[in-house]
C-alpha atoms as a PDB file:
ATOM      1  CA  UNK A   1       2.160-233.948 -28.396  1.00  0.00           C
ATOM      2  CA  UNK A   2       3.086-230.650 -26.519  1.00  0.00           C
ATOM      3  CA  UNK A   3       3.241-230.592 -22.756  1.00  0.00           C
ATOM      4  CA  UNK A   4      -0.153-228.617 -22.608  1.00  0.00           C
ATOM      5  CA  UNK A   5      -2.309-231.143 -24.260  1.00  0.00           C
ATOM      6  CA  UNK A   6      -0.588-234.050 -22.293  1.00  0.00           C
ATOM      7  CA  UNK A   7      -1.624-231.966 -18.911  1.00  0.00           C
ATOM      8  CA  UNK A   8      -5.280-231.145 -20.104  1.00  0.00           C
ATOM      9  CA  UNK A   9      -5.798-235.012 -21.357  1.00  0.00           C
ATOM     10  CA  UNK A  10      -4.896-236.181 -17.779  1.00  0.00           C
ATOM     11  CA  UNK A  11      -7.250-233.254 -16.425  1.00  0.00           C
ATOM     12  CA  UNK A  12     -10.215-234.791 -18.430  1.00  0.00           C
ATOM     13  CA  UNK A  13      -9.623-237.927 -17.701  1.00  0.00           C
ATOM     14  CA  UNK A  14      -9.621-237.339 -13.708  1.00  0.00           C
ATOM     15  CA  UNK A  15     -12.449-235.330 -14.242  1.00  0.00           C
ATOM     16  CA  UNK A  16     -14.414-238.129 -16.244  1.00  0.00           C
ATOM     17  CA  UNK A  17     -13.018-240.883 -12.997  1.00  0.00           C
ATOM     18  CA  UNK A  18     -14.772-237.961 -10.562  1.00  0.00           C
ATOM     19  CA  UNK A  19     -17.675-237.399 -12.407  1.00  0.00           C
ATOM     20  CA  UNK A  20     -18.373-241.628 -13.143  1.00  0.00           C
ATOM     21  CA  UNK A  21     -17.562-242.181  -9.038  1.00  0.00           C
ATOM     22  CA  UNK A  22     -19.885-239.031  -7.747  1.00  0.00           C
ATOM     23  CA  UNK A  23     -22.633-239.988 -10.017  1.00  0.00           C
ATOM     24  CA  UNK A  24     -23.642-243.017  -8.566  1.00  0.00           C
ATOM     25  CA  UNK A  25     -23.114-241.656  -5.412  1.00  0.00           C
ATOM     26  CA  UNK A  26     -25.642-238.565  -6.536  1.00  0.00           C
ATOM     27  CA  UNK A  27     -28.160-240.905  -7.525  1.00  0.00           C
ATOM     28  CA  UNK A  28     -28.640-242.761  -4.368  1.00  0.00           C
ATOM     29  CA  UNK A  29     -28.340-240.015  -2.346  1.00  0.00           C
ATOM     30  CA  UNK A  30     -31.510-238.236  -4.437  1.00  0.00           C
ATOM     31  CA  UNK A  31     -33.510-241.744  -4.611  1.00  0.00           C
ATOM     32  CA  UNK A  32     -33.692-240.852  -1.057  1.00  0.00           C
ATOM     33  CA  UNK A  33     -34.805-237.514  -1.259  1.00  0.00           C
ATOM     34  CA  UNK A  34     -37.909-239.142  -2.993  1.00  0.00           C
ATOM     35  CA  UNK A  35     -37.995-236.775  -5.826  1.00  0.00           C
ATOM     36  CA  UNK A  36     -41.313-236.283  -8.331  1.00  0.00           C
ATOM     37  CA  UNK A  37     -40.089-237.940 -11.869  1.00  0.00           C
ATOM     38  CA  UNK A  38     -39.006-235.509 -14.811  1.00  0.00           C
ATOM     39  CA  UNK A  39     -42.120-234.802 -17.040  1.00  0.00           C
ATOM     40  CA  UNK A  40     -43.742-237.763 -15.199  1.00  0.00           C
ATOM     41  CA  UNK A  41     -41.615-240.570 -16.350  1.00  0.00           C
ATOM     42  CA  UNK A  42     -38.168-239.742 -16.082  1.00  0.00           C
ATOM     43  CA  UNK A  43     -36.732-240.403 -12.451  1.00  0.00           C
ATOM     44  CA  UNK A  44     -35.184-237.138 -11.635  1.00  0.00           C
ATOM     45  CA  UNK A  45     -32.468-239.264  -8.993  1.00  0.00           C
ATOM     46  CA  UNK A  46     -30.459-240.179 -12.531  1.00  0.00           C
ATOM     47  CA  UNK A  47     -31.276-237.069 -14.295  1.00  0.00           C
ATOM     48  CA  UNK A  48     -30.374-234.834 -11.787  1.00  0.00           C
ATOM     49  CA  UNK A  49     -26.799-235.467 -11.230  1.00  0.00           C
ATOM     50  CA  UNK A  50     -26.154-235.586 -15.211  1.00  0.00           C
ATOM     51  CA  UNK A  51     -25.972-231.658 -14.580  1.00  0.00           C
ATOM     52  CA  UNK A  52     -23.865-231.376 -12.097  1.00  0.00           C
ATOM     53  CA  UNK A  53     -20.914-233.497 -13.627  1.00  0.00           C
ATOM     54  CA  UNK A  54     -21.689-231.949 -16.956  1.00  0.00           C
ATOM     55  CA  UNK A  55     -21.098-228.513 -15.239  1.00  0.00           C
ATOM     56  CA  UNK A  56     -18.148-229.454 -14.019  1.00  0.00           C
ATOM     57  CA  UNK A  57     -16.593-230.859 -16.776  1.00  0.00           C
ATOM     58  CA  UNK A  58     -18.042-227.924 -19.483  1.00  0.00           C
ATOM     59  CA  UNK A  59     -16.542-225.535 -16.815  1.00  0.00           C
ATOM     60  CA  UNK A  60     -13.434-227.210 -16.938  1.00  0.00           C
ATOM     61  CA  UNK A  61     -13.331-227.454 -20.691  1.00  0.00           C
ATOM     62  CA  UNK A  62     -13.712-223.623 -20.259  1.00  0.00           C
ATOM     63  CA  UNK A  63     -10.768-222.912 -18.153  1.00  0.00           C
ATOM     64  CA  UNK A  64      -8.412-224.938 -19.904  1.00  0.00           C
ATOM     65  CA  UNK A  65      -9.884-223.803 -23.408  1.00  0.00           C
ATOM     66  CA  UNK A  66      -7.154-221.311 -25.822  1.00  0.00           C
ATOM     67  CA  UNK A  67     -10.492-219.487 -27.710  1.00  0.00           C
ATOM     68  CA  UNK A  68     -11.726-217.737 -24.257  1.00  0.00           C
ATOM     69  CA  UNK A  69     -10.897-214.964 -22.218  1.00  0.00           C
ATOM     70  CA  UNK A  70      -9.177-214.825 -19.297  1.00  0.00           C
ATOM     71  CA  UNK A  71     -11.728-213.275 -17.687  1.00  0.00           C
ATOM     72  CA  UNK A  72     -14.130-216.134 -18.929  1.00  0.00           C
ATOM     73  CA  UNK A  73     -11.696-218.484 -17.474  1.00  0.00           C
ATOM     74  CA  UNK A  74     -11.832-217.006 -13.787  1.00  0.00           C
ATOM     75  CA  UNK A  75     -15.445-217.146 -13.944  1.00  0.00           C
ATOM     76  CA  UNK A  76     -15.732-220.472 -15.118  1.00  0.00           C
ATOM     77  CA  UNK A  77     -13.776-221.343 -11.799  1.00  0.00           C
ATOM     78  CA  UNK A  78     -17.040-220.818  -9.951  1.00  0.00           C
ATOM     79  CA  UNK A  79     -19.263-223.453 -11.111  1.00  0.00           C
ATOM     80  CA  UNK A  80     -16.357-225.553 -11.324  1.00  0.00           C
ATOM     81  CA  UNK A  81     -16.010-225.129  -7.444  1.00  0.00           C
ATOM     82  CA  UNK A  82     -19.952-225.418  -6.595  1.00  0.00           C
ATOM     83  CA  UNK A  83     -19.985-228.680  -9.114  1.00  0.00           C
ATOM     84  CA  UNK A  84     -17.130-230.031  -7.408  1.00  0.00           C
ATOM     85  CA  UNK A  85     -18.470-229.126  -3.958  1.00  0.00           C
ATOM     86  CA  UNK A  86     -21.845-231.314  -4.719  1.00  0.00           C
ATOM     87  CA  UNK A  87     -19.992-234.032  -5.505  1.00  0.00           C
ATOM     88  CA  UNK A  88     -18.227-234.238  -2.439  1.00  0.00           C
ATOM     89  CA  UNK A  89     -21.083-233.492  -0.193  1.00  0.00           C
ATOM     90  CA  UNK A  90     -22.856-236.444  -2.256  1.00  0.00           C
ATOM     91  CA  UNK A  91     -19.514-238.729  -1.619  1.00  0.00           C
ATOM     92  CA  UNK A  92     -19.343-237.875   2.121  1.00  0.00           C
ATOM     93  CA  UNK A  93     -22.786-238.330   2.858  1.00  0.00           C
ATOM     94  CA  UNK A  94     -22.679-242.135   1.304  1.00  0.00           C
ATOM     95  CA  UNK A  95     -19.146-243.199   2.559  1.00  0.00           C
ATOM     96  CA  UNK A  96     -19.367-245.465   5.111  1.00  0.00           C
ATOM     97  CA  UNK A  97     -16.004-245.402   6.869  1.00  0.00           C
ATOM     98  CA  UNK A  98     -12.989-243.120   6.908  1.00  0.00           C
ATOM     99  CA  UNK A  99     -11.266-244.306   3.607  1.00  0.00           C
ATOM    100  CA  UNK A 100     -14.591-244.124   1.639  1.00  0.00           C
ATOM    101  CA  UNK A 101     -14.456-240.011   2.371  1.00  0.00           C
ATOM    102  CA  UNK A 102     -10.585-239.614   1.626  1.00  0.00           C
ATOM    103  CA  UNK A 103     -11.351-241.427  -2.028  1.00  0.00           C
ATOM    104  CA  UNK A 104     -14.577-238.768  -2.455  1.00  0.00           C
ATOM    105  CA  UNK A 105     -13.017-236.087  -1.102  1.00  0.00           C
ATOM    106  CA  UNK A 106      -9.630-236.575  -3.138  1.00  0.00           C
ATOM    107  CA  UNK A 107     -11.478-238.122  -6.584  1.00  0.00           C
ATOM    108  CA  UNK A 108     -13.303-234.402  -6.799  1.00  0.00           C
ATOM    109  CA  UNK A 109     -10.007-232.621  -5.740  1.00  0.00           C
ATOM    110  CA  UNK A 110      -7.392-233.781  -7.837  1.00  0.00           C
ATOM    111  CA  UNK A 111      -9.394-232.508 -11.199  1.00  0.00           C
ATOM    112  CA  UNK A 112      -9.969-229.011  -9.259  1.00  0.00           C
ATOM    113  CA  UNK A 113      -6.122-229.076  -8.932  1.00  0.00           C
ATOM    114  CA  UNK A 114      -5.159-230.561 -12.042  1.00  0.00           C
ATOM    115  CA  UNK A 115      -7.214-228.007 -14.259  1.00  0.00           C
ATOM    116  CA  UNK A 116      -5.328-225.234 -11.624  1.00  0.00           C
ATOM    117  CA  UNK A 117      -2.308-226.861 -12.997  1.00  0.00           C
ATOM    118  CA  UNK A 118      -2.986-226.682 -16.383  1.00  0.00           C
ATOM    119  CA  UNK A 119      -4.365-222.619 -16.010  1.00  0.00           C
ATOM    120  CA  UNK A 120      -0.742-222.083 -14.580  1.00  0.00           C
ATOM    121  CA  UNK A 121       1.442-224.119 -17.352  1.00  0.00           C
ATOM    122  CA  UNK A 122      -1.249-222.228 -19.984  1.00  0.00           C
ATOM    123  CA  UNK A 123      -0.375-219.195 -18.978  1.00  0.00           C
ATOM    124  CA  UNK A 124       3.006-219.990 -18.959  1.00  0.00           C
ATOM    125  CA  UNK A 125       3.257-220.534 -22.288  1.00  0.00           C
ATOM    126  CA  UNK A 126       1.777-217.890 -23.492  1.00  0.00           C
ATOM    127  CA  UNK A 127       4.948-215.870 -24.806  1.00  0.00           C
ATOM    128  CA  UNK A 128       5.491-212.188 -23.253  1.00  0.00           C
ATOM    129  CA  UNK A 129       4.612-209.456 -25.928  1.00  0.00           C
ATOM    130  CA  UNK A 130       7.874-208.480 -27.823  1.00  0.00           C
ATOM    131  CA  UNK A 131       8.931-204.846 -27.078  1.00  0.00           C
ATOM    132  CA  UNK A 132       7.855-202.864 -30.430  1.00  0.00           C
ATOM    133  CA  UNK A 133      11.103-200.910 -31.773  1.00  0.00           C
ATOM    134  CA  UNK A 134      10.832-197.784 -31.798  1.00  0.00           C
ATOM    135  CA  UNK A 135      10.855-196.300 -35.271  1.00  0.00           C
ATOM    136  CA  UNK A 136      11.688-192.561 -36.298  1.00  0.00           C
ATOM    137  CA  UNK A 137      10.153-191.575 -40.062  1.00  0.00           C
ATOM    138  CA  UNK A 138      12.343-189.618 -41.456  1.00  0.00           C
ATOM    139  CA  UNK A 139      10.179-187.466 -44.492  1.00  0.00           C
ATOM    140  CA  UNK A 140      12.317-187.970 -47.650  1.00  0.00           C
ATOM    141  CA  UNK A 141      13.165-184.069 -48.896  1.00  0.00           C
ATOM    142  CA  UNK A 142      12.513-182.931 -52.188  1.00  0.00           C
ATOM    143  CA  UNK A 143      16.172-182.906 -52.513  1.00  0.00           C
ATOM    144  CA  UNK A 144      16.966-186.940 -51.351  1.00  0.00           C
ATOM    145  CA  UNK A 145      13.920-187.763 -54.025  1.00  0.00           C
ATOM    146  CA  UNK A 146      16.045-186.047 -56.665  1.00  0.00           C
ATOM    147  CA  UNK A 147      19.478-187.581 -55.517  1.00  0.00           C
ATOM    148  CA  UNK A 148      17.945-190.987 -55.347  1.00  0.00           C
ATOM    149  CA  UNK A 149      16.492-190.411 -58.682  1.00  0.00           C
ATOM    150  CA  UNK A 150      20.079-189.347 -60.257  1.00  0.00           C
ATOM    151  CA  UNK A 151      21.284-192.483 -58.428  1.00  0.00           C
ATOM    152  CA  UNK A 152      18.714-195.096 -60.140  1.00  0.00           C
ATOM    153  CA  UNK A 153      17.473-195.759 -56.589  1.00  0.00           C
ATOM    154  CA  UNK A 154      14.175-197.437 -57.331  1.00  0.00           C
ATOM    155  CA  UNK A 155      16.113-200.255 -59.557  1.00  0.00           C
ATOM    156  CA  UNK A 156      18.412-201.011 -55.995  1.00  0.00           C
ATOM    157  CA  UNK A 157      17.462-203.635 -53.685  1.00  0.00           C
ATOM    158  CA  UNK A 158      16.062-203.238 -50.298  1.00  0.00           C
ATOM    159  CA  UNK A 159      19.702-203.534 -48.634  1.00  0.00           C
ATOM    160  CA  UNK A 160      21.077-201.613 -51.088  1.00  0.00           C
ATOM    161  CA  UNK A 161      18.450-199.226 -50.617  1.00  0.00           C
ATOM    162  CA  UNK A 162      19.209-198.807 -47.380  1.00  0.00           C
ATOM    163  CA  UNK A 163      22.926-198.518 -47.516  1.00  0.00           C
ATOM    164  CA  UNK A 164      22.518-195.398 -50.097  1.00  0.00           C
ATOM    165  CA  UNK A 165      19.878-193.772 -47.628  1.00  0.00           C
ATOM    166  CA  UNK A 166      21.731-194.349 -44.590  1.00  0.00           C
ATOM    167  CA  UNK A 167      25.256-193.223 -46.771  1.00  0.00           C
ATOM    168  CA  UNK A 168      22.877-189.591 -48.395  1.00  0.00           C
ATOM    169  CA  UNK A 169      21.948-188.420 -44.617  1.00  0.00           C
ATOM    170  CA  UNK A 170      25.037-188.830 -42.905  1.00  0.00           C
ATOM    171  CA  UNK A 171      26.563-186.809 -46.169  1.00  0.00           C
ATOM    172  CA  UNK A 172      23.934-184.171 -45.772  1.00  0.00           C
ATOM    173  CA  UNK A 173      22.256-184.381 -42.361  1.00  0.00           C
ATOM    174  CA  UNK A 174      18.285-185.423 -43.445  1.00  0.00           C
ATOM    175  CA  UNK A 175      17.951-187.092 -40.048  1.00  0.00           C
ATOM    176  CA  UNK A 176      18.153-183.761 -38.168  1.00  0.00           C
ATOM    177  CA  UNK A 177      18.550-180.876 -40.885  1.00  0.00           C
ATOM    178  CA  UNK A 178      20.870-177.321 -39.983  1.00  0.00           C
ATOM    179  CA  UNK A 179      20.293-174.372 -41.621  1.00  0.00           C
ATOM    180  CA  UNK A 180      24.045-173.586 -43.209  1.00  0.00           C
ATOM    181  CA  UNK A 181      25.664-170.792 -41.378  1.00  0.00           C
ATOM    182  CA  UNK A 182      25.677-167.536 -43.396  1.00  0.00           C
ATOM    183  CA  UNK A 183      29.152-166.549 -44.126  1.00  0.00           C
ATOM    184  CA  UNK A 184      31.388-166.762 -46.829  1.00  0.00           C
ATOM    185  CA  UNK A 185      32.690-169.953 -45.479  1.00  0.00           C
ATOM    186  CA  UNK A 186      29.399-171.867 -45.676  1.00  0.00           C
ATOM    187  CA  UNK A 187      28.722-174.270 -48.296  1.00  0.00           C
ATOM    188  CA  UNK A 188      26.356-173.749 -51.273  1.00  0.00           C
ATOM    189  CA  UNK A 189      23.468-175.697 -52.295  1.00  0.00           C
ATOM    190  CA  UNK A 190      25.375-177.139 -55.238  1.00  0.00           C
ATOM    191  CA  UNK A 191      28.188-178.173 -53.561  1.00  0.00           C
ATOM    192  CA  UNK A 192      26.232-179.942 -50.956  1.00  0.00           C
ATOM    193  CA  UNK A 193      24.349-181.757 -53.695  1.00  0.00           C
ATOM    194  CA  UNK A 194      27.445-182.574 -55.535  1.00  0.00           C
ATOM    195  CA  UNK A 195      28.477-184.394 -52.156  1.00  0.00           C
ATOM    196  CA  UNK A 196      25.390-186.368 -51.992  1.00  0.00           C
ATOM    197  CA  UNK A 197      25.819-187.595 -55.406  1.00  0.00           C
END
């Protein structure tokens, strides 16, 4: 198991410990609020909160997800946020001394942080784009097809294939060709092919 999935285990499970201690805070703060039931029957003070920790923990799936954009990802930070800010507000409003608002502020926190965490160790990961080499295609002359075809070329393999080209255009210049100076000292077409050979 990779670093990665180690990190985004431990973010789920402090999100699952938030979401389990805000919910029961959510629900007593709503059975207060004296809410009508859902579709008559259903009390909407243990419905309710359901979406709010399922937000948050769908939005965190998001951010720490490899099929999704990045862009996808920095939205997803927002409902993580607001879901994470109801849950404190519920957690505050219930605590009834100091250390009960430290645990409900920090329970909500640390799985904000640790899915920030995991974002940054993601994104390290993901490897920088190799440079591309740059190539130059060099067209193959009428005259290189007919050496290579003298030579038995196409029954060569690849590194020998490339050893003979290489070998033919330094001979004869392909890779930047030069008219031959006129003159009686200039080279003839025969001789140069006689080189190449």
């Amino acid at each position: 198991m990779n670093r990665i999935t180690v990190a985004k285990t431990g973010a789920y499970v402090i999100a699952g410990i938030a979401a389990v201690s805000s919910y029961g805070h959510q629900v007593e703060l709503l059975s207060l609020a004296d809410l009508d039931p859902l579709f008559g029957f259903i009390p909407s003070e243990w419905v309710t909160p359901i979406t709010v920790d399922s937000l948050a923990i769908i939005a965190l799936m998001v951010r720490t997800s490899d099929t999704v954009t990045e862009t996808t990802k920095r939205v997803a930070m927002l409902p993580l946020v607001l879901a994470g800010g109801l849950s404190v507000a519920a957690n505050v409003a219930l605590a009834r001394n100091p250390i009960q608002v430290i645990v409900g502020v920090w329970t909500v926190l640390a799985y904000i942080v640790a899915e920030l965490f995991v974002a940054k160790m993601e994104r390290k990961a993901i490897p920088a784009p190799a440079e591309e080499k740059s190539t130059v295609t060099v067209k193959v002359t009428e005259r290189e097809k007919a050496a290579r075809k003298r030579s038995g070329y196409d029954k060569m393999d690849k590194a020998a294939k490339r050893a003979w080209t290489k070998a033919y255009r330094a001979r004869v210049g392909a890779t930047s060709p030069v008219s031959p100076a006129a003159g009686p000292g200039s080279p003839s077409v025969e001789v140069l092919e006689a080189i190449a050979r």
